[in-house]
Structures are given as C-alpha cells and as structure tokens.
PDB file of N, CA and C in Angstrom:
ATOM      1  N   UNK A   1     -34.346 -24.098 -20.248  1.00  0.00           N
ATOM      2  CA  UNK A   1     -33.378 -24.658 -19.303  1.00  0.00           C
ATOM      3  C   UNK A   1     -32.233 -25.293 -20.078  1.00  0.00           C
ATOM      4  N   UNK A   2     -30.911 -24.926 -19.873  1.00  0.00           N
ATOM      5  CA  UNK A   2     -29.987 -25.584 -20.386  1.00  0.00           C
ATOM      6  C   UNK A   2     -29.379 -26.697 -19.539  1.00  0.00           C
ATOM      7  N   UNK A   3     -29.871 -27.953 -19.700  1.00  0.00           N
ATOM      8  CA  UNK A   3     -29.412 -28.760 -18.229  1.00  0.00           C
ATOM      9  C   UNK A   3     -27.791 -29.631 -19.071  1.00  0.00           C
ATOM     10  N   UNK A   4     -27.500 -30.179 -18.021  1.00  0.00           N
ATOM     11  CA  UNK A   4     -26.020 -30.714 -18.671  1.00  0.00           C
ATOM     12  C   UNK A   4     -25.573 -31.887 -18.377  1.00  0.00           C
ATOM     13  N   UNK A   5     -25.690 -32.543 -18.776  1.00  0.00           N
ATOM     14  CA  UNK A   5     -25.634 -34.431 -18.405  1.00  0.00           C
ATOM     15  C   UNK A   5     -23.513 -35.272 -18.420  1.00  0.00           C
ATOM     16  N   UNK A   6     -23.386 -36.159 -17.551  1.00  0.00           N
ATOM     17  CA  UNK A   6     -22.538 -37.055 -17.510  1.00  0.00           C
ATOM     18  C   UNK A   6     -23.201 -38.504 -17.816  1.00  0.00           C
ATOM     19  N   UNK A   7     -22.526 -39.426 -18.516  1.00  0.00           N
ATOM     20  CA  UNK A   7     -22.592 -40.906 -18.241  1.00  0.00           C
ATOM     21  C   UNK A   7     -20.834 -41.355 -18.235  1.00  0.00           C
ATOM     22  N   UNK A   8     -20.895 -41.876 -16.500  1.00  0.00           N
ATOM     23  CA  UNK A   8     -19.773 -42.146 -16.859  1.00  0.00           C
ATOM     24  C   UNK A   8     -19.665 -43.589 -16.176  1.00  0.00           C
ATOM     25  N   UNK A   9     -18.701 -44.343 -16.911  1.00  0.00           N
ATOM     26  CA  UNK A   9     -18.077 -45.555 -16.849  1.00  0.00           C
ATOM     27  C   UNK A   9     -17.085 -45.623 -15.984  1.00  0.00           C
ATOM     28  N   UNK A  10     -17.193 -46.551 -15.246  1.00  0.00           N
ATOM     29  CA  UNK A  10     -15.795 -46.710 -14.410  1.00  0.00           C
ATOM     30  C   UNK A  10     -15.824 -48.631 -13.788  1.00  0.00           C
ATOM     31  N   UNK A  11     -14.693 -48.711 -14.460  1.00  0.00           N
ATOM     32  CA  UNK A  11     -14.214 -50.185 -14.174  1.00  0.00           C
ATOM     33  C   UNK A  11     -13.090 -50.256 -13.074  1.00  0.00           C
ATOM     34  N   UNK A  12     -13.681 -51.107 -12.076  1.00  0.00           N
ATOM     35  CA  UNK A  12     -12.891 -51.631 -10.942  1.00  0.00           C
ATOM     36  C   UNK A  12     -11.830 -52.489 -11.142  1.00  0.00           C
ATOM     37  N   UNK A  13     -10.772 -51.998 -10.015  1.00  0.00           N
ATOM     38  CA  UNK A  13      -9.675 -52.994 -10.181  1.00  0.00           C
ATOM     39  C   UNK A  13     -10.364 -54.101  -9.420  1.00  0.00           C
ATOM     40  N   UNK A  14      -9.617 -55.496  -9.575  1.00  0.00           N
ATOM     41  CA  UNK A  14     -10.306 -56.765  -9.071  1.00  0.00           C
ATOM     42  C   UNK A  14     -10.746 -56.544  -7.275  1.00  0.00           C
ATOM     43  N   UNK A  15     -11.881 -56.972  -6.489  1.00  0.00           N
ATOM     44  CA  UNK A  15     -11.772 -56.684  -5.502  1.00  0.00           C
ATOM     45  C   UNK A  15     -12.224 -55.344  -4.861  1.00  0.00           C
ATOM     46  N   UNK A  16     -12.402 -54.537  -5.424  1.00  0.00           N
ATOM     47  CA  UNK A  16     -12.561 -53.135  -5.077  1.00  0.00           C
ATOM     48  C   UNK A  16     -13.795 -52.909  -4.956  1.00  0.00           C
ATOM     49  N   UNK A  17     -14.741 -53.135  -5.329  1.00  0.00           N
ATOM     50  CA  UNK A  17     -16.711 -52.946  -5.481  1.00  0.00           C
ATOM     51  C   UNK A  17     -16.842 -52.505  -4.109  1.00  0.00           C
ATOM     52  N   UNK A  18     -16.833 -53.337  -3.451  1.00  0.00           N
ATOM     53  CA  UNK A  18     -17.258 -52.722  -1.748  1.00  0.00           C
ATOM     54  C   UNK A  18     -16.796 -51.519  -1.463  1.00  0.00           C
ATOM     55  N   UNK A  19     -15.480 -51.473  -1.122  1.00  0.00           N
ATOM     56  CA  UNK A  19     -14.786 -50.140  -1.388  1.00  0.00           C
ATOM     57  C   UNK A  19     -15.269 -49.096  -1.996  1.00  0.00           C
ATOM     58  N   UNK A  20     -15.354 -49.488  -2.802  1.00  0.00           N
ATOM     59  CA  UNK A  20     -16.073 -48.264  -4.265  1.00  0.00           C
ATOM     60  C   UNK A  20     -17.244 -47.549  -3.706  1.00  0.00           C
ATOM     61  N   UNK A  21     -18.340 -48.978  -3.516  1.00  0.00           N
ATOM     62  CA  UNK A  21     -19.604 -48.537  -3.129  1.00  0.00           C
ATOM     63  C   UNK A  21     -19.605 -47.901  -2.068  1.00  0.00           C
ATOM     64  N   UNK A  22     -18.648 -48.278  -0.675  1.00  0.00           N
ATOM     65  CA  UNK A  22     -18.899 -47.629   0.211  1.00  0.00           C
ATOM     66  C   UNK A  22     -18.630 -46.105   0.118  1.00  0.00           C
ATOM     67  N   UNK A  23     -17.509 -45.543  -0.574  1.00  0.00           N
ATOM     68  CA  UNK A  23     -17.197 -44.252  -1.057  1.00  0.00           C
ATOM     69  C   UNK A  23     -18.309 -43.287  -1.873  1.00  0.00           C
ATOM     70  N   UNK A  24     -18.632 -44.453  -2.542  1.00  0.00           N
ATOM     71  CA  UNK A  24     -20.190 -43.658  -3.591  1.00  0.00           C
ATOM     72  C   UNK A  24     -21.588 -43.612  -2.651  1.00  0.00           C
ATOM     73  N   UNK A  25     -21.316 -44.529  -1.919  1.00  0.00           N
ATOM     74  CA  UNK A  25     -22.997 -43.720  -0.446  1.00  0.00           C
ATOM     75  C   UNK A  25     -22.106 -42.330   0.193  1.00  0.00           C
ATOM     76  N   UNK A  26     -21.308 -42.576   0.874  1.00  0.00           N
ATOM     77  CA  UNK A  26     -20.729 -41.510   1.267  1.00  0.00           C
ATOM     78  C   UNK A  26     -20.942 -40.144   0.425  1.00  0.00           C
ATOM     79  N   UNK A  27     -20.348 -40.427  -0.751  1.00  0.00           N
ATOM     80  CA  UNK A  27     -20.681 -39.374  -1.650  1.00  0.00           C
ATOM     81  C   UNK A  27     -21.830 -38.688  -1.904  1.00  0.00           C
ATOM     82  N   UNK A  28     -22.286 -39.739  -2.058  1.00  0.00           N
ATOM     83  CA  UNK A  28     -23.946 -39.201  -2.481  1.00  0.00           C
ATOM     84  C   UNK A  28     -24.900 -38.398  -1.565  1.00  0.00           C
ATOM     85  N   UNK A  29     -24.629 -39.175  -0.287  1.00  0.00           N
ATOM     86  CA  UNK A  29     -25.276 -38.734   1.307  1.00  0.00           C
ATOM     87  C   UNK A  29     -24.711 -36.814   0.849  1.00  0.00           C
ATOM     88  N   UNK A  30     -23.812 -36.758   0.452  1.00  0.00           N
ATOM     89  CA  UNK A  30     -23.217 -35.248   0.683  1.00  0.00           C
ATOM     90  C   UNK A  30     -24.033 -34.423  -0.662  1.00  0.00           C
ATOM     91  N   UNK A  31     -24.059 -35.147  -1.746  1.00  0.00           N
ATOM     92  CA  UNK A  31     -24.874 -34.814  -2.799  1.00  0.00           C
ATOM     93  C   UNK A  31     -26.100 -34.502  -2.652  1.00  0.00           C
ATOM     94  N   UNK A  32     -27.216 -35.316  -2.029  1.00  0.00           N
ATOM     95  CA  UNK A  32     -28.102 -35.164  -1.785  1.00  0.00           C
ATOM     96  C   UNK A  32     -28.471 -34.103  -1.025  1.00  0.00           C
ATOM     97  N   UNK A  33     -27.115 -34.026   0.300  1.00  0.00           N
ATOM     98  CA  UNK A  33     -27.654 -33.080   1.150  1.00  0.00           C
ATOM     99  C   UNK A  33     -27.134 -31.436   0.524  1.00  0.00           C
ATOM    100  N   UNK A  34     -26.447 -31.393  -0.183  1.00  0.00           N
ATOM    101  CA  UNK A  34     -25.848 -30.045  -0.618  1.00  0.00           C
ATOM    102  C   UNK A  34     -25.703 -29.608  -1.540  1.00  0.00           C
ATOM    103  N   UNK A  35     -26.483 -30.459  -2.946  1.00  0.00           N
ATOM    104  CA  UNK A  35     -26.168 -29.739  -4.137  1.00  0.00           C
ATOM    105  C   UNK A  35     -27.966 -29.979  -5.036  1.00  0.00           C
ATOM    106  N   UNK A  36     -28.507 -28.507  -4.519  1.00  0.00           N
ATOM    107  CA  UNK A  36     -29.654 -28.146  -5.425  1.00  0.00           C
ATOM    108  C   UNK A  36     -29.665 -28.701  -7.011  1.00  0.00           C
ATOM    109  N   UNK A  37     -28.584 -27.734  -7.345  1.00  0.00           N
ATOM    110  CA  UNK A  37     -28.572 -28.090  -8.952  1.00  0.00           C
ATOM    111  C   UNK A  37     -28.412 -29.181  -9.358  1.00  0.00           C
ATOM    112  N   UNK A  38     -27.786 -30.155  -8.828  1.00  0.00           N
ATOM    113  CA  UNK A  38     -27.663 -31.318  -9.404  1.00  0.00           C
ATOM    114  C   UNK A  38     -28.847 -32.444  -9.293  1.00  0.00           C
ATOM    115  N   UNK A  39     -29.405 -32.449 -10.759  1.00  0.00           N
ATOM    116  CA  UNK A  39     -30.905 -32.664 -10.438  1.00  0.00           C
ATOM    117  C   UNK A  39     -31.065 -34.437 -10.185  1.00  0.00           C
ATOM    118  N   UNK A  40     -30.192 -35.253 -10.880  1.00  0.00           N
ATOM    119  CA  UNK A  40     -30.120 -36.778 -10.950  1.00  0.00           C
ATOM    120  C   UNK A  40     -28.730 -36.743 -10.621  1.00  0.00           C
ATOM    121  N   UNK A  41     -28.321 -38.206  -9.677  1.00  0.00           N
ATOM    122  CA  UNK A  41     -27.179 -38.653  -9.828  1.00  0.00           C
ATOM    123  C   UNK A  41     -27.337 -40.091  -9.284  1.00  0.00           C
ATOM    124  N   UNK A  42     -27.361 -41.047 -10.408  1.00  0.00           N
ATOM    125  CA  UNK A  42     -27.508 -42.382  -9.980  1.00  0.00           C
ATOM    126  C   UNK A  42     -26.404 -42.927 -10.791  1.00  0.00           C
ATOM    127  N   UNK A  43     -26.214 -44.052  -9.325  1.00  0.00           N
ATOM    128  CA  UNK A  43     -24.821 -45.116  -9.493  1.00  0.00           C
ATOM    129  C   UNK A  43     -25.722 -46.245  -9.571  1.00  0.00           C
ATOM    130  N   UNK A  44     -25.248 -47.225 -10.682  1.00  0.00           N
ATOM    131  CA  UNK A  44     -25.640 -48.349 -11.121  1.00  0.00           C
ATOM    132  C   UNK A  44     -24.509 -49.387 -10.775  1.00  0.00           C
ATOM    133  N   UNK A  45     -25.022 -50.515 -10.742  1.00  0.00           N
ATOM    134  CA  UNK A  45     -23.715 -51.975 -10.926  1.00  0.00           C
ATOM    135  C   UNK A  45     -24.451 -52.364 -12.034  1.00  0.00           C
ATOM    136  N   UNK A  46     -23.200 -52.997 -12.682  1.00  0.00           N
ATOM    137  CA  UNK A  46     -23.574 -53.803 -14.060  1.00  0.00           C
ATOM    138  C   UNK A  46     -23.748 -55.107 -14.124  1.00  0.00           C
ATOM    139  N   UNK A  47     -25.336 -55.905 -13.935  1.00  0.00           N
ATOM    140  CA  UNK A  47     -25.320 -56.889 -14.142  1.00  0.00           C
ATOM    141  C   UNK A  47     -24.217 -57.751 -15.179  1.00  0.00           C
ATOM    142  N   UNK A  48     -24.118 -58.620 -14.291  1.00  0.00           N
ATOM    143  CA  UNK A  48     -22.995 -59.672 -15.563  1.00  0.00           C
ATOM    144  C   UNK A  48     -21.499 -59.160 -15.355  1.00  0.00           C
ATOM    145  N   UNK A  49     -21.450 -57.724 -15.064  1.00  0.00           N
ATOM    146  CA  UNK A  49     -20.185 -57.141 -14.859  1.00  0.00           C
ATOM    147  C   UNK A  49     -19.610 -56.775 -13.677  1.00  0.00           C
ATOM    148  N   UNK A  50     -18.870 -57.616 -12.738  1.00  0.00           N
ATOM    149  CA  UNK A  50     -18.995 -57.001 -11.437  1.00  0.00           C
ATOM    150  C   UNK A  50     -17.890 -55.505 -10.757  1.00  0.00           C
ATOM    151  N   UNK A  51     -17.323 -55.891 -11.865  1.00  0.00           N
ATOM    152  CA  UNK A  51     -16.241 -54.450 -11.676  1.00  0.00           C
ATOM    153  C   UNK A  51     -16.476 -53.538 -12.436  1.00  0.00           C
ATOM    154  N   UNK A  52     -18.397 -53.363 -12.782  1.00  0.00           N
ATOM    155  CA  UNK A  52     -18.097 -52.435 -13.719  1.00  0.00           C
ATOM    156  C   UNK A  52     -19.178 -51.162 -12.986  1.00  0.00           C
ATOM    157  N   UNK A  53     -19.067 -50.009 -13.059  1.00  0.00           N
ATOM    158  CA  UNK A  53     -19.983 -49.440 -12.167  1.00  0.00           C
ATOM    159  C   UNK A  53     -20.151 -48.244 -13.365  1.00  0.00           C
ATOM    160  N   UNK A  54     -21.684 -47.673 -13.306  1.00  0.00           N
ATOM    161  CA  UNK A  54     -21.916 -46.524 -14.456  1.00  0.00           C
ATOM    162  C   UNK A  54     -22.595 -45.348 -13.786  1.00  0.00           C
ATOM    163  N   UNK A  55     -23.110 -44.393 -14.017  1.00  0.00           N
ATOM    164  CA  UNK A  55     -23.158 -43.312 -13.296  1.00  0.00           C
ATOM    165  C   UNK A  55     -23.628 -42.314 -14.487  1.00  0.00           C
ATOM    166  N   UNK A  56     -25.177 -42.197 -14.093  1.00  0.00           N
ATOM    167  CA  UNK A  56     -25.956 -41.102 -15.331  1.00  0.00           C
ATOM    168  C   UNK A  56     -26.830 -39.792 -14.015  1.00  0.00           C
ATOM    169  N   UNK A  57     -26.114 -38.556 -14.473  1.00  0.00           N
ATOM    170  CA  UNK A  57     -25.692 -37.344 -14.161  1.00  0.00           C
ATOM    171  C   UNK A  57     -26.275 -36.142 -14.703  1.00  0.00           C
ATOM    172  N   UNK A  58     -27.495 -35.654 -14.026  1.00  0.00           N
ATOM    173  CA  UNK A  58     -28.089 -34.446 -14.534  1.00  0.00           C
ATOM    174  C   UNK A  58     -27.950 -33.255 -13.845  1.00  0.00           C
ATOM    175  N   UNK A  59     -27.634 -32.257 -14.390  1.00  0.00           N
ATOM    176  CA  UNK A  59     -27.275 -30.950 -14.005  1.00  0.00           C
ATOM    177  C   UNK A  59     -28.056 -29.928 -14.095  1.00  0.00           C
ATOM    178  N   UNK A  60     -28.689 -29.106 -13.417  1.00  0.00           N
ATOM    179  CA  UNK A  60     -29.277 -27.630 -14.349  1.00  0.00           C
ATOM    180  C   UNK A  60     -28.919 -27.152 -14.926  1.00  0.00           C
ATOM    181  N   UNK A  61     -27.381 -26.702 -15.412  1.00  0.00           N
ATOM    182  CA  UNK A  61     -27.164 -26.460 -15.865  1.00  0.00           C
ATOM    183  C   UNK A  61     -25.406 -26.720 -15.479  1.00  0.00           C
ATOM    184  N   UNK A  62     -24.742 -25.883 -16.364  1.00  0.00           N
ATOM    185  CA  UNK A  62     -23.251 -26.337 -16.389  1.00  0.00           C
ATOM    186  C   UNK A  62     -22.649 -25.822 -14.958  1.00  0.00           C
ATOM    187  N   UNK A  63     -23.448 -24.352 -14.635  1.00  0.00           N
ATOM    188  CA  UNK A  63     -22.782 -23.788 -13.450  1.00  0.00           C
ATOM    189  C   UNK A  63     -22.836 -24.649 -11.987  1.00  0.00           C
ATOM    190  N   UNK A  64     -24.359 -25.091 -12.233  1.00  0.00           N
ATOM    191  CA  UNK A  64     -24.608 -26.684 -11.224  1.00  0.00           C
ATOM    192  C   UNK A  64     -23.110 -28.106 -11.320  1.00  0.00           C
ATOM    193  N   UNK A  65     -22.461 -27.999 -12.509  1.00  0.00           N
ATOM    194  CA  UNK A  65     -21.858 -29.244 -12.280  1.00  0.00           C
ATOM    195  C   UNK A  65     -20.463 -28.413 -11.716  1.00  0.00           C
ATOM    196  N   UNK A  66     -20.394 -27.498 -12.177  1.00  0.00           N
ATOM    197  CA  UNK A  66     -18.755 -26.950 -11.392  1.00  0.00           C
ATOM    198  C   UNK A  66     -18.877 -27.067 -10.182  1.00  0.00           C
ATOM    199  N   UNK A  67     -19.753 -26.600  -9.458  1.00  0.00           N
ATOM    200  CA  UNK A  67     -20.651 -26.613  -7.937  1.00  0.00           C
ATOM    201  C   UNK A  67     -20.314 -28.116  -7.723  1.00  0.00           C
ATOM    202  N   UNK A  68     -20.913 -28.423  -8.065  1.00  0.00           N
ATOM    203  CA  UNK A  68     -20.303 -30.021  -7.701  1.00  0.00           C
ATOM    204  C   UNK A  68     -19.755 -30.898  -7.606  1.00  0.00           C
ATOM    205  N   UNK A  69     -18.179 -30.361  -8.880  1.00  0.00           N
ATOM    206  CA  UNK A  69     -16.914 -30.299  -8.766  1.00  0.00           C
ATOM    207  C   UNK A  69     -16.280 -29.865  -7.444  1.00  0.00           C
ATOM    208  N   UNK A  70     -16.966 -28.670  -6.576  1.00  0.00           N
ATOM    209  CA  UNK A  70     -16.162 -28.097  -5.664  1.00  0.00           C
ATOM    210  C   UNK A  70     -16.734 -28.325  -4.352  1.00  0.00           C
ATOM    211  N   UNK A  71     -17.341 -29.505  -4.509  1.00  0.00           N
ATOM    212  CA  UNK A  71     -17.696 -29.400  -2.664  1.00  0.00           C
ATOM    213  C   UNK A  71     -17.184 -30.792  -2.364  1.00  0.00           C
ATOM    214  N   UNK A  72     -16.622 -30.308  -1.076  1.00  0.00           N
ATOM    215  CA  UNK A  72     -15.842 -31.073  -0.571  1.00  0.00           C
ATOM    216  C   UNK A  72     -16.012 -32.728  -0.538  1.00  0.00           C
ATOM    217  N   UNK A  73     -17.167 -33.340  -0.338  1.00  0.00           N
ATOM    218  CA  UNK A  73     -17.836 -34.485  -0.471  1.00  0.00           C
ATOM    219  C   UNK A  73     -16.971 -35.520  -2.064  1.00  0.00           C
ATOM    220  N   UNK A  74     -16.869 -34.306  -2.948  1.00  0.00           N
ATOM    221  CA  UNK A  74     -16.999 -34.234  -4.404  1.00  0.00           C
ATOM    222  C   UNK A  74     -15.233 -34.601  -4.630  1.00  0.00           C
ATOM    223  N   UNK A  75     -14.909 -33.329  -4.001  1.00  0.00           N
ATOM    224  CA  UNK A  75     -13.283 -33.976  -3.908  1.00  0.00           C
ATOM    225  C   UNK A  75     -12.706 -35.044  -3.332  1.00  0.00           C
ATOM    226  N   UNK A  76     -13.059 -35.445  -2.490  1.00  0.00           N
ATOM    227  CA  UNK A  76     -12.668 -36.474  -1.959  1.00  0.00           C
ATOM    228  C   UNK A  76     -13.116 -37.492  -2.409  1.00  0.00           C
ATOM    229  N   UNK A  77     -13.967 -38.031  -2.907  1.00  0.00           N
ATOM    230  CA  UNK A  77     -14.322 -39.142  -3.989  1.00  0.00           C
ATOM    231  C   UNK A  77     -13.459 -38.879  -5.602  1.00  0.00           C
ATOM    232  N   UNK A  78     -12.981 -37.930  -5.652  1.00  0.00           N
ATOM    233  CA  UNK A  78     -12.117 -37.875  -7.010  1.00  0.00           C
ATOM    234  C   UNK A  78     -10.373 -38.298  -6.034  1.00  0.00           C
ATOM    235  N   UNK A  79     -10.371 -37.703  -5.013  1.00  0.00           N
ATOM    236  CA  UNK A  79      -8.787 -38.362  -4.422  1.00  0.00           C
ATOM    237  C   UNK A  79      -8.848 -39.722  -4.534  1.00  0.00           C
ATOM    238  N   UNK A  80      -9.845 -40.192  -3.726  1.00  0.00           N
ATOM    239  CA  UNK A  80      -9.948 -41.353  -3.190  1.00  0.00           C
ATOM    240  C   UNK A  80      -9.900 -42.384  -4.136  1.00  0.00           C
ATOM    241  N   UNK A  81     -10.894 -42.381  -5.563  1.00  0.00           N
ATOM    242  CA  UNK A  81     -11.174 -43.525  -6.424  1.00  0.00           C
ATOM    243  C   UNK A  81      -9.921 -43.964  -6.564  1.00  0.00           C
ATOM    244  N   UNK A  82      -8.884 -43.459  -7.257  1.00  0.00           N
ATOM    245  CA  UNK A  82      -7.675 -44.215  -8.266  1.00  0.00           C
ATOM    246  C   UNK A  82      -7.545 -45.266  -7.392  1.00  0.00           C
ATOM    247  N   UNK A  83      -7.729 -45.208  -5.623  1.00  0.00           N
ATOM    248  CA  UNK A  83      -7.531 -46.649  -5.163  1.00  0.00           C
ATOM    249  C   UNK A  83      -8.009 -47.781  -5.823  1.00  0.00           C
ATOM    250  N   UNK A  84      -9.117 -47.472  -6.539  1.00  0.00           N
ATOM    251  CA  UNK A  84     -10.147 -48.533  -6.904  1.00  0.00           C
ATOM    252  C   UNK A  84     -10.507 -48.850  -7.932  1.00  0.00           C
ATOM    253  N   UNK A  85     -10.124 -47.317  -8.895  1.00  0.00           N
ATOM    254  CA  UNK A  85     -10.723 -47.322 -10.517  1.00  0.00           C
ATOM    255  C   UNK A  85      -9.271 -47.903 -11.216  1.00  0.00           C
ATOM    256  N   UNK A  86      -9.977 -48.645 -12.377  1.00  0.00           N
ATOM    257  CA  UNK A  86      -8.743 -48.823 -13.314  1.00  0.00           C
ATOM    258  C   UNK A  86      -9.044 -48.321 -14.068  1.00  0.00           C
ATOM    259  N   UNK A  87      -9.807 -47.812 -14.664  1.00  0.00           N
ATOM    260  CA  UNK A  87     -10.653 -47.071 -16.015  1.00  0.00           C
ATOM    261  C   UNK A  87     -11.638 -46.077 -15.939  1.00  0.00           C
ATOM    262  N   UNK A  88     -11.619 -44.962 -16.189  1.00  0.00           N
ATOM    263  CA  UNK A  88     -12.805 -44.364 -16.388  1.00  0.00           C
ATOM    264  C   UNK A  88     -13.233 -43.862 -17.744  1.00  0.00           C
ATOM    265  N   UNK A  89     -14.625 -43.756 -18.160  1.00  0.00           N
ATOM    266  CA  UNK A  89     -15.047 -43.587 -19.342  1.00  0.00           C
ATOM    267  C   UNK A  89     -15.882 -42.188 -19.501  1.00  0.00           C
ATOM    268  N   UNK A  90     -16.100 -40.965 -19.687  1.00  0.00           N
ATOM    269  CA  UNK A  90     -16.765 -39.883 -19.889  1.00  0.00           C
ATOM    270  C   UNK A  90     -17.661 -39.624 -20.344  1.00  0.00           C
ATOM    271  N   UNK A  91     -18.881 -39.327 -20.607  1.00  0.00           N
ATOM    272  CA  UNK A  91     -19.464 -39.255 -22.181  1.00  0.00           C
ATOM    273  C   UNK A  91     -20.016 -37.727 -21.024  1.00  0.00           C
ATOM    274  N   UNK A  92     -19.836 -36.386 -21.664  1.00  0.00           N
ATOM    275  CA  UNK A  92     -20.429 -35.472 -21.788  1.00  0.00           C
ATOM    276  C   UNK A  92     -22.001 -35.639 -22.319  1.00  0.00           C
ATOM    277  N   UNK A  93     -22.926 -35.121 -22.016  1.00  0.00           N
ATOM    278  CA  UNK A  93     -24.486 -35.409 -22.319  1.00  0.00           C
ATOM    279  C   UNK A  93     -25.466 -33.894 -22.865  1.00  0.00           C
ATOM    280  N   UNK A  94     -25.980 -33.568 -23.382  1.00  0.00           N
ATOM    281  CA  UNK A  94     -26.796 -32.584 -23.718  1.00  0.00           C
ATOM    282  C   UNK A  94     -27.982 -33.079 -23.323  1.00  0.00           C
ATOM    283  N   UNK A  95     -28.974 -32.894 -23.009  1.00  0.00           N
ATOM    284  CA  UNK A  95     -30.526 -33.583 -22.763  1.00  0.00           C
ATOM    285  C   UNK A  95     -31.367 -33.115 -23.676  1.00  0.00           C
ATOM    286  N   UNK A  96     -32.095 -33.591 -24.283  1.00  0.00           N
ATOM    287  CA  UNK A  96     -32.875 -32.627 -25.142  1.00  0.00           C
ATOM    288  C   UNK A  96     -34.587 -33.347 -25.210  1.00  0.00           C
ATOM    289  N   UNK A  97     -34.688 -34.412 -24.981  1.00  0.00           N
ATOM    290  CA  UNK A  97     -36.056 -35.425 -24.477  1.00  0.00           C
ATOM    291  C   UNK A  97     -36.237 -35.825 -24.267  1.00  0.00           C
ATOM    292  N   UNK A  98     -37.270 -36.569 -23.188  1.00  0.00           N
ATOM    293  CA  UNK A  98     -37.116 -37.881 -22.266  1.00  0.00           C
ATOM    294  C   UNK A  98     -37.991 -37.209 -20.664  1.00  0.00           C
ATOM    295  N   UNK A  99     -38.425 -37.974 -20.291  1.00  0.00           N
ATOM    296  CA  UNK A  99     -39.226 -38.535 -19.212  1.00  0.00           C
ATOM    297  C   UNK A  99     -38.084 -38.353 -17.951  1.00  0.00           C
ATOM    298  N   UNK A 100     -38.215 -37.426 -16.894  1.00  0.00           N
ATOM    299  CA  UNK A 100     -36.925 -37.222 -15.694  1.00  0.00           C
ATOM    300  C   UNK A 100     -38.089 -37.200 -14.331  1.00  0.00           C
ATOM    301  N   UNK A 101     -37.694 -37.762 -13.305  1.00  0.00           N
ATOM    302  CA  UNK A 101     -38.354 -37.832 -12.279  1.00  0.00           C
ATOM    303  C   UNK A 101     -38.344 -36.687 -11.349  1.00  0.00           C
ATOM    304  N   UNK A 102     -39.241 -36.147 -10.834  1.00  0.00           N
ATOM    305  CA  UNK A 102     -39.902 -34.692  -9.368  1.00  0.00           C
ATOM    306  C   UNK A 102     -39.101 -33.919 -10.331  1.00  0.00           C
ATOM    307  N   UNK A 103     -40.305 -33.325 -10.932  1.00  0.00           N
ATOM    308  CA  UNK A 103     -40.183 -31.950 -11.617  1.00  0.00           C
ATOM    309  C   UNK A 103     -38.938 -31.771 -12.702  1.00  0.00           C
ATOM    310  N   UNK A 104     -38.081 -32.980 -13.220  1.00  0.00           N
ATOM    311  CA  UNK A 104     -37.158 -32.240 -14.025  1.00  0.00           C
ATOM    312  C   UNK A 104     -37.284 -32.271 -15.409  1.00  0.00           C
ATOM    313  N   UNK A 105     -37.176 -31.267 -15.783  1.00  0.00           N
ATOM    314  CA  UNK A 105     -38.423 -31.216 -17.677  1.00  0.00           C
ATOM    315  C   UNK A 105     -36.791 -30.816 -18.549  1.00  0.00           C
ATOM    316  N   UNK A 106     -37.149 -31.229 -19.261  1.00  0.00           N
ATOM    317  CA  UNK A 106     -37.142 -31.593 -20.509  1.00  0.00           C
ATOM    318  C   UNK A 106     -37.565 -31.102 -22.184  1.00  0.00           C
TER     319      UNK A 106
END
C-alpha cells in the first residue's frame, strides 16, 4: 500500500476558532460521508495555543488525496478559510510505521 500523509498547521487570525471550527465539522461531516480513500482526518486544537489548529491526514494513496481535493465539501473549506487563516504550514508525510485505527496497516 502506498498511503500518503498531510500534517498541517494552520494559525488563526485573532477571534476566528469558532468560525474555523464550525467550517471544519462541516467539512468533515462531507469527508466522512464521501471520501473512502481518505483513511484518517483529524483536526486538533492546540492546548496553550488558541489560534492554533493542526490537522494529521491519511490517504490510501495519492489518487485518494486528489479525490479529496475535488469534492465539493473540500473546496469550499479551501475558499472559505483565508477568512480565518493567517498561516498555514504543510508537511507532506510518507507513512512507513506505526499503529492506525479500523484496519489501516502500515
């Protein structure tokens, strides 16, 4: 299995968290319901940090994350953030060992 990982960083402008969050259930509700391949996608808040939100991202593979680039749910949370983001941070991921929850190996 070639699976394909995100961790990404994203810092709020002051005020924005609610906002944010409410956009990232939204999102996710659509994730959950429509994208097989995308095997993990959890949004964290950063203790200690309140504008800081992180986001670790597992894929089956790469063709799974384009897929999830293109559904509509997906776009509209990329229009929408700049309301809210002041920063975002990327880290591309390879997986190669580690412990993944309902069936995802490693």
């Amino acid at each position: 299995m070639n699976q394909f990982g995100l961790f990404v960083r994203f810092t709020l402008r002051d005020g924005a968290g609610e906002a944010f969050d409410a956009l990232m259930e939204e999102t996710t509700a659509g994730i959950r319901a429509h994208e097989p391949g995308t095997l993990v996608y959890a949004c964290h808040k950063v203790e200690g940090s309140p504008n800081e939100r992180v986001f670790f991202e597992i894929y089956a593979d790469h063709d799974a994350f384009e897929e999830h680039e293109r559904q509509p749910h997906t776009r509209h949370f990329l229009a929408e953030r700049t309301k809210y983001v002041e920063k975002t941070e990327v880290d591309r991921l390879q997986p190669y060992a580690g412990k993944y929850p309902n069936g995802v190996e490693k």
